[in-house]
N, C-alpha and C. Protein backbone atom coordinates (compact mmCIF):
# COMPACT_ATOMS: atom_id res chain seq x y z
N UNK A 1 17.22 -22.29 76.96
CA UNK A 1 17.48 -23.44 76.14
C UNK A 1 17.13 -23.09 74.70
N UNK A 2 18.00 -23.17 73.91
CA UNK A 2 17.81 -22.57 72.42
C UNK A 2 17.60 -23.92 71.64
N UNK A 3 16.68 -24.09 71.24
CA UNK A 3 16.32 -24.86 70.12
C UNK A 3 15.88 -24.33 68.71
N UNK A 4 14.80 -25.02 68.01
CA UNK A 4 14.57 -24.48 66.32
C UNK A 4 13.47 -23.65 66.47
N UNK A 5 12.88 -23.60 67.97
CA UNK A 5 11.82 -22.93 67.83
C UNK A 5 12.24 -21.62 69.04
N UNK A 6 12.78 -21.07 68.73
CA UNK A 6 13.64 -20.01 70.01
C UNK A 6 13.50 -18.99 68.63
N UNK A 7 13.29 -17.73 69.34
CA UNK A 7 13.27 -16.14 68.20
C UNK A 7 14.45 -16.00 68.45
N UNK A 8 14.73 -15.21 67.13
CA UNK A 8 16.31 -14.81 66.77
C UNK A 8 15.66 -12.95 67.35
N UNK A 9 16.95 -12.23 68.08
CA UNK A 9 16.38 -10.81 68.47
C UNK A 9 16.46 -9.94 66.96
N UNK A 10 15.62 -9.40 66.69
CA UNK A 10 15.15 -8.60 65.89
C UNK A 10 14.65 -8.89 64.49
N UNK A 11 14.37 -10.79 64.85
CA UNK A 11 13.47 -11.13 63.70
C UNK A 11 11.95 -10.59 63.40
N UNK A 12 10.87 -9.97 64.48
CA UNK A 12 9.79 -9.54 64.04
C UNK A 12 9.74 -7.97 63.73
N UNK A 13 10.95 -7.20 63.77
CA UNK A 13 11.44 -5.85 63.49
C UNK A 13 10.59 -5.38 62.10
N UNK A 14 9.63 -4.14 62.18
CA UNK A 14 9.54 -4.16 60.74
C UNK A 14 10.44 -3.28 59.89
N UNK A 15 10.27 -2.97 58.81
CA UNK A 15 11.26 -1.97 57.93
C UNK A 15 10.21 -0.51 57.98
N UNK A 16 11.04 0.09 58.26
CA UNK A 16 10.65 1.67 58.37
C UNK A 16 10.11 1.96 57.22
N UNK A 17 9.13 3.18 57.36
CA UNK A 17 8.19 3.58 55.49
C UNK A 17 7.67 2.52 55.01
N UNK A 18 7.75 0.97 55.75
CA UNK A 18 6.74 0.35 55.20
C UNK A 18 5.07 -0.09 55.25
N UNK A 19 4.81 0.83 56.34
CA UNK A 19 3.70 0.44 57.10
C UNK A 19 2.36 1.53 56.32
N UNK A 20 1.19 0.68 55.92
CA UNK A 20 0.56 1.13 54.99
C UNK A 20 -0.46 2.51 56.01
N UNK A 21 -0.69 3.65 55.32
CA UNK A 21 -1.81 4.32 56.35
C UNK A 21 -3.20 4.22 55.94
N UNK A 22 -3.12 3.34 55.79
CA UNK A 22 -5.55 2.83 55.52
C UNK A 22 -5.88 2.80 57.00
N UNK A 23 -7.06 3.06 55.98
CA UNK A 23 -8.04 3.74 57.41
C UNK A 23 -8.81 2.44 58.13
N UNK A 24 -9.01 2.97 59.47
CA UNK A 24 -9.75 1.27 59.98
C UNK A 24 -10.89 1.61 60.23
N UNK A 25 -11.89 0.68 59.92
CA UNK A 25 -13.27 0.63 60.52
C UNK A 25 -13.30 0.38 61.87
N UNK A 26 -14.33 1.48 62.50
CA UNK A 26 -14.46 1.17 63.96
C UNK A 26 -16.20 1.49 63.91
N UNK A 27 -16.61 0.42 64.71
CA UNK A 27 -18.09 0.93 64.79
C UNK A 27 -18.34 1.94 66.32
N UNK A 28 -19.41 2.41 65.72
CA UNK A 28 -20.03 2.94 66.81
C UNK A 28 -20.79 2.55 67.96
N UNK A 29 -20.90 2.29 68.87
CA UNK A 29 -21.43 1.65 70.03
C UNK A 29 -23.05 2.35 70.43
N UNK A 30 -23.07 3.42 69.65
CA UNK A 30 -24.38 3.90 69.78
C UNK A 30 -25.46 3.79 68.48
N UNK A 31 -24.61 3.78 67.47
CA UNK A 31 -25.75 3.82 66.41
C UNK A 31 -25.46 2.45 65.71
N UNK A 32 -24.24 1.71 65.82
CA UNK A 32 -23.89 0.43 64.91
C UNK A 32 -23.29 1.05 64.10
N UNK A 33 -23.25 2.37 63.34
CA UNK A 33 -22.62 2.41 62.17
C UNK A 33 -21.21 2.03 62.39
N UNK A 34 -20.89 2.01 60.86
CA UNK A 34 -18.99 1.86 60.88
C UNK A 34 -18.25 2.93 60.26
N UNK A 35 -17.38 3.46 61.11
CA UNK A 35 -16.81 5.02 60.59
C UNK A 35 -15.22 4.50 60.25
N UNK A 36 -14.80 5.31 59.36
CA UNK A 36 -13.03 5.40 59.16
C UNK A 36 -12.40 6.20 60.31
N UNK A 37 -11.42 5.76 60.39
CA UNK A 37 -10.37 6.01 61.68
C UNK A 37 -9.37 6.32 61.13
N UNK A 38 -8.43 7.26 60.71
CA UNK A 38 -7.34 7.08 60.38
C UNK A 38 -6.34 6.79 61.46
N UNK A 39 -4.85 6.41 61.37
CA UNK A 39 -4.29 5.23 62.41
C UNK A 39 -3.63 6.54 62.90
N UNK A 40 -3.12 8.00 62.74
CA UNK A 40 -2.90 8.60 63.78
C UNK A 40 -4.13 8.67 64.93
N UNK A 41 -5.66 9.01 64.32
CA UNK A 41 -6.31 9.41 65.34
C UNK A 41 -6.58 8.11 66.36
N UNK A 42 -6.59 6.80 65.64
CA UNK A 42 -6.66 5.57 66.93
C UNK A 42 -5.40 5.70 67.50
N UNK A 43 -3.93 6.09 67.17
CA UNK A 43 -3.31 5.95 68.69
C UNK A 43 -3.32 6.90 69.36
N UNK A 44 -3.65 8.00 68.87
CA UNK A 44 -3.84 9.53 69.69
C UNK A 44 -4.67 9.11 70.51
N UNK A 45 -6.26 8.58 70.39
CA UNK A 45 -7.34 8.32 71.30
C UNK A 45 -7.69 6.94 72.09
N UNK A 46 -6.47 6.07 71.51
CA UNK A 46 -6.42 4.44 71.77
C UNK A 46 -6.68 4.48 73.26
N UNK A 47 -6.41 5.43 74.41
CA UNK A 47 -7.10 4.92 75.86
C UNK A 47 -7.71 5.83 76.24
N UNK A 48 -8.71 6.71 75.31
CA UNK A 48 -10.16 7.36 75.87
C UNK A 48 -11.75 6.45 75.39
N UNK A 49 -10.75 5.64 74.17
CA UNK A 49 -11.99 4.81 73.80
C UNK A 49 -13.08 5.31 72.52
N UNK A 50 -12.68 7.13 72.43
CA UNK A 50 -13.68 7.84 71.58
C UNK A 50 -12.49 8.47 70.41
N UNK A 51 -12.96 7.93 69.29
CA UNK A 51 -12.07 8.72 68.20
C UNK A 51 -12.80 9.57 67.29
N UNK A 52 -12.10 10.15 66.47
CA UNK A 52 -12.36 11.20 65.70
C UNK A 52 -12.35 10.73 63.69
N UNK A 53 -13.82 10.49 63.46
CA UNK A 53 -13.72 9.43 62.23
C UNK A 53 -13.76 10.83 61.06
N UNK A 54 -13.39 10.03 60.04
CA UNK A 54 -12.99 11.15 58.89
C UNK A 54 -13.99 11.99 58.40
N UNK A 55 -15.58 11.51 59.39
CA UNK A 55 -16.19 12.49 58.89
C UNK A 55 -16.56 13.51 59.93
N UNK A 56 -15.96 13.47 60.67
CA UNK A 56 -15.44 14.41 62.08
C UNK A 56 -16.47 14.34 63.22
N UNK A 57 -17.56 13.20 63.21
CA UNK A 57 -18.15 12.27 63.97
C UNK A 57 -16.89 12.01 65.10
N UNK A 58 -17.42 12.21 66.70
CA UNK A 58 -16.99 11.37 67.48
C UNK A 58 -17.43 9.66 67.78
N UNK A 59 -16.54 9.05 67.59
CA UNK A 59 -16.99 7.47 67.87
C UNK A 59 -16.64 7.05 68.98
N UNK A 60 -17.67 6.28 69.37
CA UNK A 60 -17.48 5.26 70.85
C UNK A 60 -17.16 4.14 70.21
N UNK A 61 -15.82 3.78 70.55
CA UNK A 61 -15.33 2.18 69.61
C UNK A 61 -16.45 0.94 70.42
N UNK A 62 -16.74 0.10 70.06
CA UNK A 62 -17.95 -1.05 70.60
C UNK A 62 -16.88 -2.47 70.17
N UNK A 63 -16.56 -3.00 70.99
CA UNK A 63 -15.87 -4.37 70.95
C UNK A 63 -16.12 -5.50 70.50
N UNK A 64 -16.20 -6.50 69.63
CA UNK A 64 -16.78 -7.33 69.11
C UNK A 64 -18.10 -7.41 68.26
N UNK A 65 -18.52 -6.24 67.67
CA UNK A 65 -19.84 -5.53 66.87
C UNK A 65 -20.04 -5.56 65.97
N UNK A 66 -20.83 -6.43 65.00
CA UNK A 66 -20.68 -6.29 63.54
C UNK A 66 -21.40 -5.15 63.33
N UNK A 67 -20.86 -3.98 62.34
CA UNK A 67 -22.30 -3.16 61.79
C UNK A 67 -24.00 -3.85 61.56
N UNK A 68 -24.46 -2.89 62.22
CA UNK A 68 -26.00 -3.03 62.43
C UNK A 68 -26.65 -2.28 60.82
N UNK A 69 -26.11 -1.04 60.51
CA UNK A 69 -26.62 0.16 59.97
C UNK A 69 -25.36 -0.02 58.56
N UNK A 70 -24.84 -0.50 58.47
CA UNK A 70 -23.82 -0.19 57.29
C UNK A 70 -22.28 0.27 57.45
N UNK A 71 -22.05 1.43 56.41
CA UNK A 71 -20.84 2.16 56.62
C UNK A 71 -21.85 3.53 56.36
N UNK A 72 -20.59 4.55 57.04
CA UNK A 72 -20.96 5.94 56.97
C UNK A 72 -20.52 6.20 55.66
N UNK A 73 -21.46 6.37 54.97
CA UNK A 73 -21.59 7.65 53.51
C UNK A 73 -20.41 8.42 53.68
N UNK A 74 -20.77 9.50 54.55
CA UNK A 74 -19.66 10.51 54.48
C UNK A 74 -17.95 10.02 54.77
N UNK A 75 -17.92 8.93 55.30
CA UNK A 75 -16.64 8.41 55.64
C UNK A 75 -16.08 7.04 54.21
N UNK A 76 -17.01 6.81 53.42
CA UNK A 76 -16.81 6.14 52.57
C UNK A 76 -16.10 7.08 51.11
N UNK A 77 -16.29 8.01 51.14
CA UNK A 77 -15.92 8.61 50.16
C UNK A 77 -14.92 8.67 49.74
């Protein structure tokens, strides 16, 4: 049943080259800190759970965690 509130197909499509590459904060589940992620290494590691932060720290991502300890120095740079 199509009404005003029905999706048109390929209205949430995005435009190619537009997608920004900033880095994401992910904390650590062991120390609290918060490390940079760049968005290849979260989908490369998105179902082991442990990524590889820019300061070549392995991270245990922690779910719902505000930093305890800050941001990482070396990953802030």
């Amino acid at each position: 049943m199509a009404g005003r509130h029905s999706k048109r197909a390929g209205a949430h499509v995005g435009i190619p080259g537009q997608r920004s590459m900033r880095p994401l904060g992910v904390i650590d589940a062991r120390t609290h800190v918060e490390h940079l992620v760049s968005e290849q290494s979260a989908a490369a590691h998105r179902h082991a759970g442990c990524y590889v932060a820019h300061c070549g720290a392995m991270v245990l991502a922690a779910s719902l965690t505000e930093p305890g300890r800050a941001r990482c120095p070396e990953c802030v740079r």
